[in-house]
N, C-alpha and C. Protein backbone atom coordinates (compact mmCIF):
# COMPACT_ATOMS: atom_id res chain seq x y z
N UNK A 1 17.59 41.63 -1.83
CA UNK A 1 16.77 41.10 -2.89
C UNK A 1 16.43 39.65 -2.56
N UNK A 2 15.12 39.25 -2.66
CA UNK A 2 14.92 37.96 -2.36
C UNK A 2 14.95 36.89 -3.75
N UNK A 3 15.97 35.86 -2.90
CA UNK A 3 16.12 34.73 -4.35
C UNK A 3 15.01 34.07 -4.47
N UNK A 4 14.32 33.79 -5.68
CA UNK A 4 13.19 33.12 -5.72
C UNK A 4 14.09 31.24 -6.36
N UNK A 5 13.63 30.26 -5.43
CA UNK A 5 14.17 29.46 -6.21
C UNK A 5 13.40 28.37 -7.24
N UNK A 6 13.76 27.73 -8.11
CA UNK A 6 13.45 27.87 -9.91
C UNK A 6 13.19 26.12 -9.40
N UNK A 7 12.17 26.00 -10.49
CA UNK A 7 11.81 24.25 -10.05
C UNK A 7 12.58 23.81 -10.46
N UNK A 8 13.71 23.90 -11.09
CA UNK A 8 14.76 22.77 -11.00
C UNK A 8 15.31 22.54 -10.04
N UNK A 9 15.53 23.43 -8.98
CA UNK A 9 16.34 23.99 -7.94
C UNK A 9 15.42 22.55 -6.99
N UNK A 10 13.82 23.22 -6.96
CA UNK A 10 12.89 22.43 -6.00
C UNK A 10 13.14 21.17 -6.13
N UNK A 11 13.14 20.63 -7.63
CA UNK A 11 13.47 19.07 -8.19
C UNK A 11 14.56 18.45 -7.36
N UNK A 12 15.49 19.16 -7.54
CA UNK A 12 16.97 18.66 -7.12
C UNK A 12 17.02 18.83 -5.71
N UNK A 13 16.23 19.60 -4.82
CA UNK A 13 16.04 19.44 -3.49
C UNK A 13 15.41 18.11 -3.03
N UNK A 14 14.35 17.98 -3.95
CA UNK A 14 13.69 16.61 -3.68
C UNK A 14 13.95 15.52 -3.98
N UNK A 15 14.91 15.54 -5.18
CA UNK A 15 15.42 14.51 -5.13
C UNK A 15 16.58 14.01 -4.15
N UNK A 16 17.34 14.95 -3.57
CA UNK A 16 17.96 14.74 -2.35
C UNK A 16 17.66 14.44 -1.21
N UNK A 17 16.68 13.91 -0.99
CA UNK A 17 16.03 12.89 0.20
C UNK A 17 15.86 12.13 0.36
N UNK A 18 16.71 11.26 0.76
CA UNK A 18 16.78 9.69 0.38
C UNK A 18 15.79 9.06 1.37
N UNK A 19 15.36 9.50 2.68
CA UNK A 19 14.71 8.76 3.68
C UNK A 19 13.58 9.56 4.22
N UNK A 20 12.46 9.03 4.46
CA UNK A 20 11.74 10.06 4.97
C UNK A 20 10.65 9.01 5.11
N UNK A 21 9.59 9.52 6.64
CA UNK A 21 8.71 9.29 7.11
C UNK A 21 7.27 9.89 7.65
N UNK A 22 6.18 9.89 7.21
CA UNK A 22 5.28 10.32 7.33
C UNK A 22 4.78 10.35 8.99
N UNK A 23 4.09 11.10 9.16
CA UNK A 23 3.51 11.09 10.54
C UNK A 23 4.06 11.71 11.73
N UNK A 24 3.82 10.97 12.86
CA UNK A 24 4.37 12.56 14.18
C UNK A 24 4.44 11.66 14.95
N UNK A 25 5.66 11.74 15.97
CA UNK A 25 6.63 11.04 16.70
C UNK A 25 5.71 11.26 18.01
N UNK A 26 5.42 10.63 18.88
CA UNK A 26 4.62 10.80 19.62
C UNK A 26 5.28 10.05 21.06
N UNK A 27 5.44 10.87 22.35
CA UNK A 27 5.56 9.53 23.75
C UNK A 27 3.98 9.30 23.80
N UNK A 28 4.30 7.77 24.31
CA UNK A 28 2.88 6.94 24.51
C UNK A 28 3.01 7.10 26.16
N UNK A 29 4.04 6.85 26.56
CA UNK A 29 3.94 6.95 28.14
C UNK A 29 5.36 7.08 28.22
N UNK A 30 5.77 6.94 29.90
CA UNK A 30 6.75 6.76 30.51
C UNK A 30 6.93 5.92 31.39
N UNK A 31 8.02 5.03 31.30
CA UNK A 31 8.53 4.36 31.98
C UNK A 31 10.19 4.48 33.01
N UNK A 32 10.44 3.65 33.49
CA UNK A 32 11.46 3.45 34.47
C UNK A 32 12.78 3.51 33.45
N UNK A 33 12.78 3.15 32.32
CA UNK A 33 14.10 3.75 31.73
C UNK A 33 13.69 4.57 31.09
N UNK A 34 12.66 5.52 30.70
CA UNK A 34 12.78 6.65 29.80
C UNK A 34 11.16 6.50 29.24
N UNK A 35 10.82 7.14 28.14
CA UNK A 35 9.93 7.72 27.83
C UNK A 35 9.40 6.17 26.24
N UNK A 36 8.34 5.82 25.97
CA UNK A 36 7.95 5.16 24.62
C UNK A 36 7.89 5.53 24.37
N UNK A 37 7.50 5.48 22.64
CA UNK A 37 7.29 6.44 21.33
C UNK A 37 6.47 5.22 20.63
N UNK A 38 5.71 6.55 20.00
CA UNK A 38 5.05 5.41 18.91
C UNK A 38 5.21 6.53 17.42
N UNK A 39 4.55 6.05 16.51
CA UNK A 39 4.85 6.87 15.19
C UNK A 39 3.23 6.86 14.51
N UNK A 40 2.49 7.89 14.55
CA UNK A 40 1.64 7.85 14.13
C UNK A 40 1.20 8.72 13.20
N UNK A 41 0.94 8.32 11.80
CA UNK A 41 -0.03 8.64 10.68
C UNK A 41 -1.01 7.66 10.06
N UNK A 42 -1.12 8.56 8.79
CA UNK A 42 -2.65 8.10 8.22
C UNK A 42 -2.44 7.41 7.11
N UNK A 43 -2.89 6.23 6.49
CA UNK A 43 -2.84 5.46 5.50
C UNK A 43 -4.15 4.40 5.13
N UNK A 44 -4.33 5.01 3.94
CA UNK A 44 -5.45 4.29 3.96
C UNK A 44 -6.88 5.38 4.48
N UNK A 45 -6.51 5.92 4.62
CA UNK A 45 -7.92 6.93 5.31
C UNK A 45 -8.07 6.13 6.72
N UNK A 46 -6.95 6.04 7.17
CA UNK A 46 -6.88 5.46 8.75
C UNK A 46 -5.77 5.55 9.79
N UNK A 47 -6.03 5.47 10.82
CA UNK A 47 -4.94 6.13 11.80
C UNK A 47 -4.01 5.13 12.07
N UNK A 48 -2.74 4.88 12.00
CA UNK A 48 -1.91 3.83 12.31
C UNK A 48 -0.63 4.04 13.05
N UNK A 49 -0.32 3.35 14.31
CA UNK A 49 0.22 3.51 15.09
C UNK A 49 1.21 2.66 15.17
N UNK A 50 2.68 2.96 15.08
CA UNK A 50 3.62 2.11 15.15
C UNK A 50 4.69 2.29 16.31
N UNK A 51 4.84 0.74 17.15
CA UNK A 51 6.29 1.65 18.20
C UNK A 51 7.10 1.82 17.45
N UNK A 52 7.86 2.67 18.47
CA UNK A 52 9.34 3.18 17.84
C UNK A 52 10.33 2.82 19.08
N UNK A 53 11.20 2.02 18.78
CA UNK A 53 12.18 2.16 19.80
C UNK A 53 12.69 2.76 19.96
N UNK A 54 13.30 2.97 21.33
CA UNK A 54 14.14 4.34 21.65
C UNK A 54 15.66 4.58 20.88
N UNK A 55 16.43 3.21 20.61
CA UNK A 55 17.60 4.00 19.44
C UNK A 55 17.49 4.46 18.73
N UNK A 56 15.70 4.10 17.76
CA UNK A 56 15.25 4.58 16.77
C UNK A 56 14.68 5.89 16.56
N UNK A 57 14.57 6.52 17.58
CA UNK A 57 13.64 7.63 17.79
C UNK A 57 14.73 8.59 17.10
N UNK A 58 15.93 8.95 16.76
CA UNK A 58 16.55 10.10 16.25
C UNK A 58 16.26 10.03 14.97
N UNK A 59 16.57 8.60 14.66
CA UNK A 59 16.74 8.28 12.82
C UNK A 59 15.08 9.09 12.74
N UNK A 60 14.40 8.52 12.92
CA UNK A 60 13.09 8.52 13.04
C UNK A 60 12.55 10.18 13.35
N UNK A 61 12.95 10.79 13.67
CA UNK A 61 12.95 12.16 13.74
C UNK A 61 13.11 12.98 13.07
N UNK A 62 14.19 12.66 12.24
CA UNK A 62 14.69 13.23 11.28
C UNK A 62 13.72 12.97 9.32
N UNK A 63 13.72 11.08 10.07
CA UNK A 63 12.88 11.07 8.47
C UNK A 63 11.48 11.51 8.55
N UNK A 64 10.95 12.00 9.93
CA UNK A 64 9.48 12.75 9.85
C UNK A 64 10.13 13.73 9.03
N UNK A 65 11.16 14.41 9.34
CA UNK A 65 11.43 16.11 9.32
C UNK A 65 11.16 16.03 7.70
N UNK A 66 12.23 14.95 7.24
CA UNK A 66 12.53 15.01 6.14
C UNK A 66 10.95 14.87 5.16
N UNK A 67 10.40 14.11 5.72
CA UNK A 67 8.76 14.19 4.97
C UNK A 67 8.36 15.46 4.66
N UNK A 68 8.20 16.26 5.99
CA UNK A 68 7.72 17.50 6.08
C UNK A 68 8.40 18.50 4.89
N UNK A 69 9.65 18.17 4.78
CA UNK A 69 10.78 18.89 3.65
C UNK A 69 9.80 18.92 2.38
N UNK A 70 10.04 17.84 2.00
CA UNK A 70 9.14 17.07 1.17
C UNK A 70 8.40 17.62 0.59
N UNK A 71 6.98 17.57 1.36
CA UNK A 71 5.74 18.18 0.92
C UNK A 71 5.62 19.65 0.97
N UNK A 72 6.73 20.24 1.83
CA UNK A 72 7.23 21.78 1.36
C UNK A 72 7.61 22.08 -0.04
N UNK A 73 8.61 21.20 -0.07
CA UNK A 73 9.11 21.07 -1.32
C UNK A 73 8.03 21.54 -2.57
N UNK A 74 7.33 20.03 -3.06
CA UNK A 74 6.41 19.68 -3.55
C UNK A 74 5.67 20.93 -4.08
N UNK A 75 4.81 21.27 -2.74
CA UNK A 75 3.69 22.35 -2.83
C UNK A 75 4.49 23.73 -3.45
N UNK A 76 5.66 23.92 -3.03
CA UNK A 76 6.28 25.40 -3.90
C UNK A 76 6.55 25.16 -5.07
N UNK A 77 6.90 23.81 -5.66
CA UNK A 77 6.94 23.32 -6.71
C UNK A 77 5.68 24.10 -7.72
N UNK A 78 4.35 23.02 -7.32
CA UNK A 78 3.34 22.91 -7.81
C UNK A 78 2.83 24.31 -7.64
N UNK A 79 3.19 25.37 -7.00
CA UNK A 79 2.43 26.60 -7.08
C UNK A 79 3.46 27.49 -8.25
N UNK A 80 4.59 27.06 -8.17
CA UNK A 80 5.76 27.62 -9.52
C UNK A 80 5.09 27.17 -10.76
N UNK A 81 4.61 26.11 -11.03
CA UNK A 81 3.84 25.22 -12.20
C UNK A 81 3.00 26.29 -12.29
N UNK A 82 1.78 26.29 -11.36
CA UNK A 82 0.45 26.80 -11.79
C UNK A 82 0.83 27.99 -12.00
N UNK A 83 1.53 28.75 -11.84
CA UNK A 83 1.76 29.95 -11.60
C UNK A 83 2.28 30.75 -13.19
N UNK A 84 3.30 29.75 -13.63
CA UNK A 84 3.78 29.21 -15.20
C UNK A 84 2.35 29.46 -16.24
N UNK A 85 1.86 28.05 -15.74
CA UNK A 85 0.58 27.95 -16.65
C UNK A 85 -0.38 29.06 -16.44
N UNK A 86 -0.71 29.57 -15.62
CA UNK A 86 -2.25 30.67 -15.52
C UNK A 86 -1.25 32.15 -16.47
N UNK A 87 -0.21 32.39 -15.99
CA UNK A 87 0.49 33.30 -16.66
C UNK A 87 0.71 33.12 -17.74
N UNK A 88 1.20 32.07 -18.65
CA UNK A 88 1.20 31.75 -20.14
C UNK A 88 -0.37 31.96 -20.77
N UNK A 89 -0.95 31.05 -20.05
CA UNK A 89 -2.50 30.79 -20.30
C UNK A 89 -3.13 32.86 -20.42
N UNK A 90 -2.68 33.33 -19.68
CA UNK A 90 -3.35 34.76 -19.47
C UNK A 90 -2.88 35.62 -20.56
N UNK A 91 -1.52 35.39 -20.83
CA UNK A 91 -0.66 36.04 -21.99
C UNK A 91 -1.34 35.65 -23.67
N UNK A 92 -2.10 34.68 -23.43
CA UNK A 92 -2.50 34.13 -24.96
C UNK A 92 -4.14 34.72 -24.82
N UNK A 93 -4.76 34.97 -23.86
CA UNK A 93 -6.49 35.08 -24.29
C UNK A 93 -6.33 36.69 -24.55
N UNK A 94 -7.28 36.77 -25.33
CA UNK A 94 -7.10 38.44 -25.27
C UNK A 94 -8.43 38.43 -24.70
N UNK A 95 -8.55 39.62 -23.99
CA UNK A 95 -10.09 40.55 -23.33
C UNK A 95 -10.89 40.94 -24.31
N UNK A 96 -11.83 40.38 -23.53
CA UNK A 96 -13.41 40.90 -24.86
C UNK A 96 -13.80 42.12 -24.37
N UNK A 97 -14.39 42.62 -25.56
CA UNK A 97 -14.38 44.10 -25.97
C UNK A 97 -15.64 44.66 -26.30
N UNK A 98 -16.36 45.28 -26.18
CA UNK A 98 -17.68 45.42 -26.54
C UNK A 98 -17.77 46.72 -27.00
N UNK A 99 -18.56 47.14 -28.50
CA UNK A 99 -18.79 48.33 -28.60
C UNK A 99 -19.73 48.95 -27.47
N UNK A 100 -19.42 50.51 -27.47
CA UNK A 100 -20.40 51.12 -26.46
C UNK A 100 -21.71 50.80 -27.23
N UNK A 101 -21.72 50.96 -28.10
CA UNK A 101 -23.69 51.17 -28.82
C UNK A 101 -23.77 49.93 -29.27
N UNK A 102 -23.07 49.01 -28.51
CA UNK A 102 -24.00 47.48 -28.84
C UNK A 102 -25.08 46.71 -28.23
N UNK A 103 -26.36 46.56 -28.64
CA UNK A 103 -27.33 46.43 -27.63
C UNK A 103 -26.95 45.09 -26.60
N UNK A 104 -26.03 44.28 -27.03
CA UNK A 104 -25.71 43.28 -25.95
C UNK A 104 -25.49 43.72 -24.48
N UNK A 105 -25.29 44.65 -24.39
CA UNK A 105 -25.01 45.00 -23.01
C UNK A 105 -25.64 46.11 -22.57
N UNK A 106 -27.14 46.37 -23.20
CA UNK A 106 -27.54 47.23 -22.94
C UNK A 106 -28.90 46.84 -21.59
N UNK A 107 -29.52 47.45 -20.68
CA UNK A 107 -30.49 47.21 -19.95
C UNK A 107 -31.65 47.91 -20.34
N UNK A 108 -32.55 47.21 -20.17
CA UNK A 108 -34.05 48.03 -20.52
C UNK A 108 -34.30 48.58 -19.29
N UNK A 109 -34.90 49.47 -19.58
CA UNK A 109 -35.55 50.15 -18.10
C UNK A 109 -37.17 49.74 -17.66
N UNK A 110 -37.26 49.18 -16.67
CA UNK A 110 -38.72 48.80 -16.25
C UNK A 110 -39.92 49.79 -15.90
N UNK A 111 -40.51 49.75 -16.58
CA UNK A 111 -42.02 50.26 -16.62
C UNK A 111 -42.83 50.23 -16.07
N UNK A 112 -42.95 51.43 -14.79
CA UNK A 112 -43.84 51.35 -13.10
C UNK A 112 -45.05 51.57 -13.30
């Protein structure tokens, strides 16, 4: 049986993320001791590029991951919401009904 889990569940996932970083860990090149990194996302409706030093590159790995968690998070969240609302919302309208012999829905026939 699959557990579906409940937005409180999602809440309390998200709130358990204390660190997190946007964007994608990137080598810029290589060098004679090892490989650069830079950290690049978008802010601002613009591309921004930051080094990363190499002790930093694990922490830094992890708080991408943790971003990514994140906006996982988030989005199952927000589809549990809508999902809430269109279903409540659907439970309250009732379907319109039309007599058969009501001319509202009747078609004329065209005359060749």
């Amino acid at each position: 049986m699959k557990h579906t889990t409940t937005a409180a569940e999602l809440l309390k996932q998200v709130a358990d993320i204390q660190r997190m970083e946007p964007g994608k860990l990137c080598i810029m090149r290589q060098g004679a001791g090892g490989p650069y990194y830079n950290l690049q996302c978008r802010e601002k409706g613009k591309t921004v590029s930051r080094y990363i030093p190499r002790d930093q590159v694990d922490q830094v790995t992890q708080n991408t991951a943790n971003h990514q968690k994140f906006r996982t998070l988030v989005e199952q969240y927000a589809d549990q919401v809508i999902e809430t609302t269109r279903t409540e919302r659907m439970g309250t309208v009732k379907k319109k009904t039309f007599p058969k012999d009501s001319s509202w829905r009747r078609t004329t026939k065209s005359k060749v």
